[in-house]
C-alpha atoms as a PDB file:
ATOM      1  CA  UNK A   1      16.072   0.794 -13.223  1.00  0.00           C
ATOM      2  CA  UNK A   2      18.391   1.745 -10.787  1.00  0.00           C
ATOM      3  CA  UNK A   3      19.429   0.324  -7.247  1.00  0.00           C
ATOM      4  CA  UNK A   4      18.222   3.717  -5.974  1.00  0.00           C
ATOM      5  CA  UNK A   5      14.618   3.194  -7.629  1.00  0.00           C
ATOM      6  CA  UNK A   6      14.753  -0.733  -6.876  1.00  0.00           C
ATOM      7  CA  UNK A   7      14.766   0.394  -2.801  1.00  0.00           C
ATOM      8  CA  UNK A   8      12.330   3.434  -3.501  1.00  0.00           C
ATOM      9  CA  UNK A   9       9.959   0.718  -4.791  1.00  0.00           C
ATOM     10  CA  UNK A  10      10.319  -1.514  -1.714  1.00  0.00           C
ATOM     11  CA  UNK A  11      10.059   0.949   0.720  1.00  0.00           C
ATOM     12  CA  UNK A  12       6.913   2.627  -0.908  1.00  0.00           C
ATOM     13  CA  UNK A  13       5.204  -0.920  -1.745  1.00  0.00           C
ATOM     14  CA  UNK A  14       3.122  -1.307   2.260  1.00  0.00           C
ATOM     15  CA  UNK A  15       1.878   2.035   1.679  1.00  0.00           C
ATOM     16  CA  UNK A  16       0.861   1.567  -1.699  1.00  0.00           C
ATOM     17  CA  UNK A  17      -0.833  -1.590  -0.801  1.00  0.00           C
ATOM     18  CA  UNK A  18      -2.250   0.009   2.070  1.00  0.00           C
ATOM     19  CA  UNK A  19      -3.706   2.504  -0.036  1.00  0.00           C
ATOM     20  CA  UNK A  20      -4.964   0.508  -2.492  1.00  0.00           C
ATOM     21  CA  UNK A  21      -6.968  -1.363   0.079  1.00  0.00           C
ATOM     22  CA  UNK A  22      -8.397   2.607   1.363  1.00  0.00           C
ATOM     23  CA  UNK A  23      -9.660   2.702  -2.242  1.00  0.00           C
ATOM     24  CA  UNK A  24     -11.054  -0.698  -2.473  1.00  0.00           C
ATOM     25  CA  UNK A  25     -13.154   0.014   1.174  1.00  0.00           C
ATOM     26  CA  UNK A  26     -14.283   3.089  -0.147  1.00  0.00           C
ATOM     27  CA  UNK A  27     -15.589   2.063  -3.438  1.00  0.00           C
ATOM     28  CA  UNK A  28     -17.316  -0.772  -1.552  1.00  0.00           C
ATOM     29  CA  UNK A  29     -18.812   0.700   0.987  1.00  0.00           C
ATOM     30  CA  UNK A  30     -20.155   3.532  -1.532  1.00  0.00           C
ATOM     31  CA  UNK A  31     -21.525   0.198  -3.891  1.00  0.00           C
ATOM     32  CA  UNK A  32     -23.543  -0.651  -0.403  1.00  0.00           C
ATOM     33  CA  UNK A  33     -21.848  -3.900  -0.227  1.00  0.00           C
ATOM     34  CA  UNK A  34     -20.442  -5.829   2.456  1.00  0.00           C
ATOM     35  CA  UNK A  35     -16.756  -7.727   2.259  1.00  0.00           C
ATOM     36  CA  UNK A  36     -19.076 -10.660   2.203  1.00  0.00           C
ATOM     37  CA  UNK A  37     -21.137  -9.702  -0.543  1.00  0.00           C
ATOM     38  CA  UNK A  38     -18.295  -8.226  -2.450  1.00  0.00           C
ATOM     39  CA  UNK A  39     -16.459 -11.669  -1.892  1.00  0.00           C
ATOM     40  CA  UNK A  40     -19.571 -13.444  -3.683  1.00  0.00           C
ATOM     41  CA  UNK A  41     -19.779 -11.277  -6.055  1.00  0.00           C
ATOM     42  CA  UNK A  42     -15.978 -11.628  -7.063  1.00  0.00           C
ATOM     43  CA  UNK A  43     -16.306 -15.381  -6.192  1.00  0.00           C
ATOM     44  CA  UNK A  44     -13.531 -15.128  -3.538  1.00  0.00           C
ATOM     45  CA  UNK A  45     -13.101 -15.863   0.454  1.00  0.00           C
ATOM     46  CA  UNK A  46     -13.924 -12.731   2.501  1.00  0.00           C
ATOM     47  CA  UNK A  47     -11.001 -13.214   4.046  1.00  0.00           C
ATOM     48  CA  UNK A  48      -9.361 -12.582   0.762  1.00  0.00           C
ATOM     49  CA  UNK A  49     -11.311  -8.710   0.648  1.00  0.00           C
ATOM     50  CA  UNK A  50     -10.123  -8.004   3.884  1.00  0.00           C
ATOM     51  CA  UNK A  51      -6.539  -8.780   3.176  1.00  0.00           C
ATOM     52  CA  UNK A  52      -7.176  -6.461   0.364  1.00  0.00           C
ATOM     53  CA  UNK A  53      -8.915  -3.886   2.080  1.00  0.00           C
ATOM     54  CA  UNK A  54      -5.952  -4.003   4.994  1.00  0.00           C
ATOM     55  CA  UNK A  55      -2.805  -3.792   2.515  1.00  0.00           C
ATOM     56  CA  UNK A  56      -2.330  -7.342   3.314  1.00  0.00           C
ATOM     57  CA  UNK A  57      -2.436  -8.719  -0.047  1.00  0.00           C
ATOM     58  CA  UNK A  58      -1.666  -6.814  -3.397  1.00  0.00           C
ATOM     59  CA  UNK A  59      -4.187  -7.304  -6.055  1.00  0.00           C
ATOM     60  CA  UNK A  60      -3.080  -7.849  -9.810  1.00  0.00           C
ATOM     61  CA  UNK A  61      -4.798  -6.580 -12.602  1.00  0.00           C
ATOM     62  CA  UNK A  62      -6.849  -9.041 -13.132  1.00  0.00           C
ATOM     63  CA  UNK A  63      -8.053  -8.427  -9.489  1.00  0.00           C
ATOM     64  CA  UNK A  64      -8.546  -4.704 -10.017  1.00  0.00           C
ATOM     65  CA  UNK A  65     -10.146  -5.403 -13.660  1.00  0.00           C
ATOM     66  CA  UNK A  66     -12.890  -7.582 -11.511  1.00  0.00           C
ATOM     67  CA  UNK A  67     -12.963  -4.792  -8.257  1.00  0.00           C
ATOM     68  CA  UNK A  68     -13.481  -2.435 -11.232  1.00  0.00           C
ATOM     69  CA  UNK A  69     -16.442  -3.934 -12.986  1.00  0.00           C
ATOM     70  CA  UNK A  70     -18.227  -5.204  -9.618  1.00  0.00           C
ATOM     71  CA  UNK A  71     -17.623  -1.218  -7.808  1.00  0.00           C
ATOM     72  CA  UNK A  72     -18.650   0.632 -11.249  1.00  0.00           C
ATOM     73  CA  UNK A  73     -15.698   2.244 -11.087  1.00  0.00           C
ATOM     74  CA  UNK A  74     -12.638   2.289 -13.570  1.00  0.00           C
ATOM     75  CA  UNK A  75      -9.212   0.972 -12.873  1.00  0.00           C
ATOM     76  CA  UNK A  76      -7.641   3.812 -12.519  1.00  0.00           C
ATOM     77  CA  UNK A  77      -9.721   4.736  -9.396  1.00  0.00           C
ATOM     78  CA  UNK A  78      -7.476   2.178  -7.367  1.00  0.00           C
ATOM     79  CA  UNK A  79      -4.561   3.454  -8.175  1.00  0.00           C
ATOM     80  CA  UNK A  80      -3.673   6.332  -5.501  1.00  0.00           C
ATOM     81  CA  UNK A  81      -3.533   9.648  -7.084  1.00  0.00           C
ATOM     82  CA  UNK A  82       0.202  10.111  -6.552  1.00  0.00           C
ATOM     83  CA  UNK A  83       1.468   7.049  -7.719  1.00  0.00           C
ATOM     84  CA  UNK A  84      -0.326   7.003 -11.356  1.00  0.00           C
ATOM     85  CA  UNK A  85       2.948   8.972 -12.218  1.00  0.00           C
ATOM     86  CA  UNK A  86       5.793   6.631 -11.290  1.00  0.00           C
ATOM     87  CA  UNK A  87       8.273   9.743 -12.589  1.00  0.00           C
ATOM     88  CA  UNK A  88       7.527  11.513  -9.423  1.00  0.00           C
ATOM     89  CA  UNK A  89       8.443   8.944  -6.990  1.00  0.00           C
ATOM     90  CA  UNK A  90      11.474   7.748  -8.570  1.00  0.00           C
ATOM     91  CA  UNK A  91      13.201  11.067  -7.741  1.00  0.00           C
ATOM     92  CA  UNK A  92      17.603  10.374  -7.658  1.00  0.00           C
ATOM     93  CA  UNK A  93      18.589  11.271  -4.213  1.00  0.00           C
ATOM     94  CA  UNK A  94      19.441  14.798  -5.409  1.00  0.00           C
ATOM     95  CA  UNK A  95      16.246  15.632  -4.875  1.00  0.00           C
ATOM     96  CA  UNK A  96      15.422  14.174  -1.967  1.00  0.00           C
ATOM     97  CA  UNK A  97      13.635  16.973   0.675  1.00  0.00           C
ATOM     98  CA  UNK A  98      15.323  17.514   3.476  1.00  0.00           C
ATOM     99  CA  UNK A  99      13.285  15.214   5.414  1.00  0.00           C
ATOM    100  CA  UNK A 100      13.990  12.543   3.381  1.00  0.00           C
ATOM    101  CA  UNK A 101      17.987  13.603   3.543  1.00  0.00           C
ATOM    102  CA  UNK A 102      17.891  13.107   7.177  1.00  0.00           C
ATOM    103  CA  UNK A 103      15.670   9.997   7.339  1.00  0.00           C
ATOM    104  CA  UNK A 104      18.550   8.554   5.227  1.00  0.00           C
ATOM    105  CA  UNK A 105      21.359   9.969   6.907  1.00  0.00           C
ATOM    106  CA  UNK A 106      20.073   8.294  10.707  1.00  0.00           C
ATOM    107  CA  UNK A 107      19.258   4.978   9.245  1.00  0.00           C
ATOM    108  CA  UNK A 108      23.157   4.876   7.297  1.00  0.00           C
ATOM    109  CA  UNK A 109      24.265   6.032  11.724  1.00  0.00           C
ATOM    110  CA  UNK A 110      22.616   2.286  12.469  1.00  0.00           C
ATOM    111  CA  UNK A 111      26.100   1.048  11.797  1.00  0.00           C
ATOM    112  CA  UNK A 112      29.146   1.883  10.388  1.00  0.00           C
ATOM    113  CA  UNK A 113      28.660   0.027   7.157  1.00  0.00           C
ATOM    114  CA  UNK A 114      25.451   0.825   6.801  1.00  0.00           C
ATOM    115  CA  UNK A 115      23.358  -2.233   6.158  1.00  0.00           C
ATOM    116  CA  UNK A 116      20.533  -1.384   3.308  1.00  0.00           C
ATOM    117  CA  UNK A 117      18.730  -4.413   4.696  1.00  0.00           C
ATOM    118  CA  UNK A 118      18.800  -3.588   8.417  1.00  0.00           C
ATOM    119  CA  UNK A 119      17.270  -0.159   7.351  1.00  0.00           C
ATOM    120  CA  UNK A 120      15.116  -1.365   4.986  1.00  0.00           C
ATOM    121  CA  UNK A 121      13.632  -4.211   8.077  1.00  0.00           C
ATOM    122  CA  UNK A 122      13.266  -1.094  10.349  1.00  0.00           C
ATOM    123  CA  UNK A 123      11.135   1.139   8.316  1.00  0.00           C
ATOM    124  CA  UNK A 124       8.966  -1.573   6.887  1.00  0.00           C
ATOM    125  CA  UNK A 125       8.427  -2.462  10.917  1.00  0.00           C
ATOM    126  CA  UNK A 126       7.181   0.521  11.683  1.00  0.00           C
ATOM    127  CA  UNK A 127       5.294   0.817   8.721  1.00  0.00           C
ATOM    128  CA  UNK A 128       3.499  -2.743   9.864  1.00  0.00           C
ATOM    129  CA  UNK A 129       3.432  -1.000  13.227  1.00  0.00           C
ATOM    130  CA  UNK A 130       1.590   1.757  11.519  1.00  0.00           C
ATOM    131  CA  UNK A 131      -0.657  -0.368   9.812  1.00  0.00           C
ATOM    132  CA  UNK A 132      -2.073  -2.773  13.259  1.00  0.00           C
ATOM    133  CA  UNK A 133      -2.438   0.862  14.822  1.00  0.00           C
ATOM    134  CA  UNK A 134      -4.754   1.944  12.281  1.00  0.00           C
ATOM    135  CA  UNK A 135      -6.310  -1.564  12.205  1.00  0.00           C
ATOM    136  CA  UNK A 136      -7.223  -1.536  15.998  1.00  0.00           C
ATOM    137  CA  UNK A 137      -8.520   2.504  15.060  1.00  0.00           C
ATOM    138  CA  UNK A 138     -10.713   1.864  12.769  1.00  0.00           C
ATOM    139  CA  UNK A 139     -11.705  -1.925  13.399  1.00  0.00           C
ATOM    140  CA  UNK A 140     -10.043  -4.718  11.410  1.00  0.00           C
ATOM    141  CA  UNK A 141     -13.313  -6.883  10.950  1.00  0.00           C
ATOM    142  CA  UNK A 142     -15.555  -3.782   8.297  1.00  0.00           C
ATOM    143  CA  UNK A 143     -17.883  -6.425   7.707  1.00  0.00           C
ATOM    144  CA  UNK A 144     -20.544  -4.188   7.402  1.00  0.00           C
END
Protein backbone atom coordinates (compact mmCIF):
# COMPACT_ATOMS: atom_id res chain seq x y z
CA UNK A 1 0.00 0.00 0.00
CA UNK A 2 1.13 3.23 -0.69
CA UNK A 3 1.84 6.45 1.50
CA UNK A 4 -0.88 8.03 -0.66
CA UNK A 5 -3.50 5.18 0.34
CA UNK A 6 -1.96 4.93 4.02
CA UNK A 7 -3.31 8.91 4.48
CA UNK A 8 -6.54 8.20 2.32
CA UNK A 9 -7.26 5.56 4.99
CA UNK A 10 -6.72 7.92 7.94
CA UNK A 11 -8.49 10.65 6.72
CA UNK A 12 -11.60 8.52 5.65
CA UNK A 13 -11.49 6.30 9.00
CA UNK A 14 -14.07 9.13 11.42
CA UNK A 15 -16.40 9.01 8.66
CA UNK A 16 -16.36 5.48 8.19
CA UNK A 17 -16.78 4.94 11.82
CA UNK A 18 -19.32 7.46 11.88
CA UNK A 19 -21.16 5.67 9.38
CA UNK A 20 -20.92 2.52 10.66
CA UNK A 21 -22.51 3.71 13.85
CA UNK A 22 -25.67 5.37 11.26
CA UNK A 23 -26.03 1.70 10.28
CA UNK A 24 -25.84 0.17 13.63
CA UNK A 25 -28.80 2.95 14.96
CA UNK A 26 -30.75 2.12 12.14
CA UNK A 27 -30.77 -1.56 12.27
CA UNK A 28 -31.57 -1.14 15.98
CA UNK A 29 -34.06 1.02 16.06
CA UNK A 30 -35.84 -1.02 13.09
CA UNK A 31 -35.18 -4.45 15.61
CA UNK A 32 -37.40 -2.18 18.23
CA UNK A 33 -34.62 -2.25 20.62
CA UNK A 34 -33.18 0.19 22.84
CA UNK A 35 -29.10 0.79 23.29
CA UNK A 36 -29.96 -0.77 26.58
CA UNK A 37 -31.57 -3.73 25.40
CA UNK A 38 -29.22 -4.13 22.53
CA UNK A 39 -26.32 -3.85 25.18
CA UNK A 40 -27.97 -6.97 27.08
CA UNK A 41 -28.50 -8.66 24.39
CA UNK A 42 -24.77 -8.37 23.15
CA UNK A 43 -23.73 -8.62 26.87
CA UNK A 44 -21.96 -5.20 26.73
CA UNK A 45 -22.16 -1.62 28.66
CA UNK A 46 -24.62 0.74 26.90
CA UNK A 47 -22.17 3.01 26.96
CA UNK A 48 -20.24 0.74 24.72
CA UNK A 49 -23.52 0.94 21.88
CA UNK A 50 -23.47 4.45 22.04
CA UNK A 51 -19.82 4.83 21.35
CA UNK A 52 -20.70 2.64 18.50
CA UNK A 53 -23.66 4.24 17.39
CA UNK A 54 -21.63 7.86 17.61
CA UNK A 55 -18.38 6.74 15.56
CA UNK A 56 -16.69 6.74 18.82
CA UNK A 57 -15.49 3.32 18.86
CA UNK A 58 -14.83 1.01 15.75
CA UNK A 59 -16.28 -2.38 16.02
CA UNK A 60 -14.25 -5.55 14.81
CA UNK A 61 -15.67 -8.35 13.24
CA UNK A 62 -16.37 -10.14 15.85
CA UNK A 63 -18.49 -7.09 16.99
CA UNK A 64 -20.32 -6.81 13.68
CA UNK A 65 -20.65 -10.83 13.49
CA UNK A 66 -22.68 -10.36 17.04
CA UNK A 67 -24.60 -6.74 15.77
CA UNK A 68 -25.35 -9.03 12.79
CA UNK A 69 -26.98 -12.00 14.41
CA UNK A 70 -28.80 -9.86 17.29
CA UNK A 71 -30.28 -7.03 14.24
CA UNK A 72 -31.17 -10.04 11.70
CA UNK A 73 -29.24 -8.49 9.42
CA UNK A 74 -26.00 -9.69 7.53
CA UNK A 75 -22.58 -8.23 7.87
CA UNK A 76 -22.41 -6.67 5.01
CA UNK A 77 -25.32 -4.31 5.96
CA UNK A 78 -22.75 -2.34 8.23
CA UNK A 79 -20.50 -1.77 5.91
CA UNK A 80 -21.47 1.67 4.05
CA UNK A 81 -22.34 1.10 0.53
CA UNK A 82 -19.33 2.97 -0.86
CA UNK A 83 -16.71 1.58 1.02
CA UNK A 84 -17.47 -2.34 0.33
CA UNK A 85 -15.18 -1.52 -2.74
CA UNK A 86 -11.91 -0.29 -1.24
CA UNK A 87 -10.68 0.14 -5.21
CA UNK A 88 -12.76 3.20 -5.41
CA UNK A 89 -11.45 5.08 -2.56
CA UNK A 90 -7.93 4.38 -3.02
CA UNK A 91 -7.92 6.54 -6.19
CA UNK A 92 -3.75 7.94 -6.93
CA UNK A 93 -4.01 11.62 -6.79
CA UNK A 94 -4.41 11.70 -10.59
CA UNK A 95 -7.70 11.31 -10.14
CA UNK A 96 -8.49 13.30 -7.56
CA UNK A 97 -11.79 15.79 -8.52
CA UNK A 98 -11.13 19.04 -8.52
CA UNK A 99 -12.44 19.53 -5.17
CA UNK A 100 -10.28 17.27 -3.76
CA UNK A 101 -7.20 19.03 -5.89
CA UNK A 102 -7.89 22.18 -4.12
CA UNK A 103 -8.64 20.80 -0.63
CA UNK A 104 -5.03 19.50 -1.02
CA UNK A 105 -3.48 22.33 -2.54
CA UNK A 106 -4.79 24.93 0.69
CA UNK A 107 -3.85 22.51 3.34
CA UNK A 108 0.09 22.04 1.52
CA UNK A 109 -0.38 26.72 1.73
CA UNK A 110 -0.49 25.91 5.81
CA UNK A 111 3.25 26.17 5.57
CA UNK A 112 5.93 26.13 3.38
CA UNK A 113 6.96 22.58 4.02
CA UNK A 114 3.87 21.36 4.19
CA UNK A 115 3.40 19.31 7.31
CA UNK A 116 1.18 15.98 6.42
CA UNK A 117 0.50 15.87 10.15
CA UNK A 118 -0.60 19.48 10.73
CA UNK A 119 -3.11 18.84 7.81
CA UNK A 120 -4.01 15.66 8.70
CA UNK A 121 -4.86 17.26 12.77
CA UNK A 122 -6.95 19.97 10.95
CA UNK A 123 -9.29 17.95 8.93
CA UNK A 124 -9.80 15.25 11.48
CA UNK A 125 -10.81 18.50 13.87
CA UNK A 126 -13.30 19.51 11.91
CA UNK A 127 -14.43 16.26 11.18
CA UNK A 128 -14.84 15.81 15.29
CA UNK A 129 -16.35 19.27 14.97
CA UNK A 130 -18.72 17.77 12.51
CA UNK A 131 -19.47 14.93 14.48
CA UNK A 132 -20.52 16.99 18.27
CA UNK A 133 -22.66 19.18 15.74
CA UNK A 134 -24.59 16.36 14.60
CA UNK A 135 -24.53 14.89 18.15
CA UNK A 136 -26.20 18.03 19.76
CA UNK A 137 -28.77 17.74 16.28
CA UNK A 138 -29.95 14.75 16.71
CA UNK A 139 -29.44 14.05 20.58
CA UNK A 140 -26.39 12.12 21.81
CA UNK A 141 -28.31 10.06 24.57
CA UNK A 142 -30.97 7.66 21.60
CA UNK A 143 -31.84 5.67 24.44
CA UNK A 144 -35.03 5.05 23.19
Amino acid sequence: MSEEQENAIDLLAPFIRKEVGLLIRQAREEAGLSQTELSERMHRRQAYISELETGKTEPNLTVLYHLAIVLEKPMTYFIPMPYRDPSNQLRSLDELTPEESELINKMRQIEPDYDAGLARFIVNTIIDYHIKVDNEMFGEDSDK
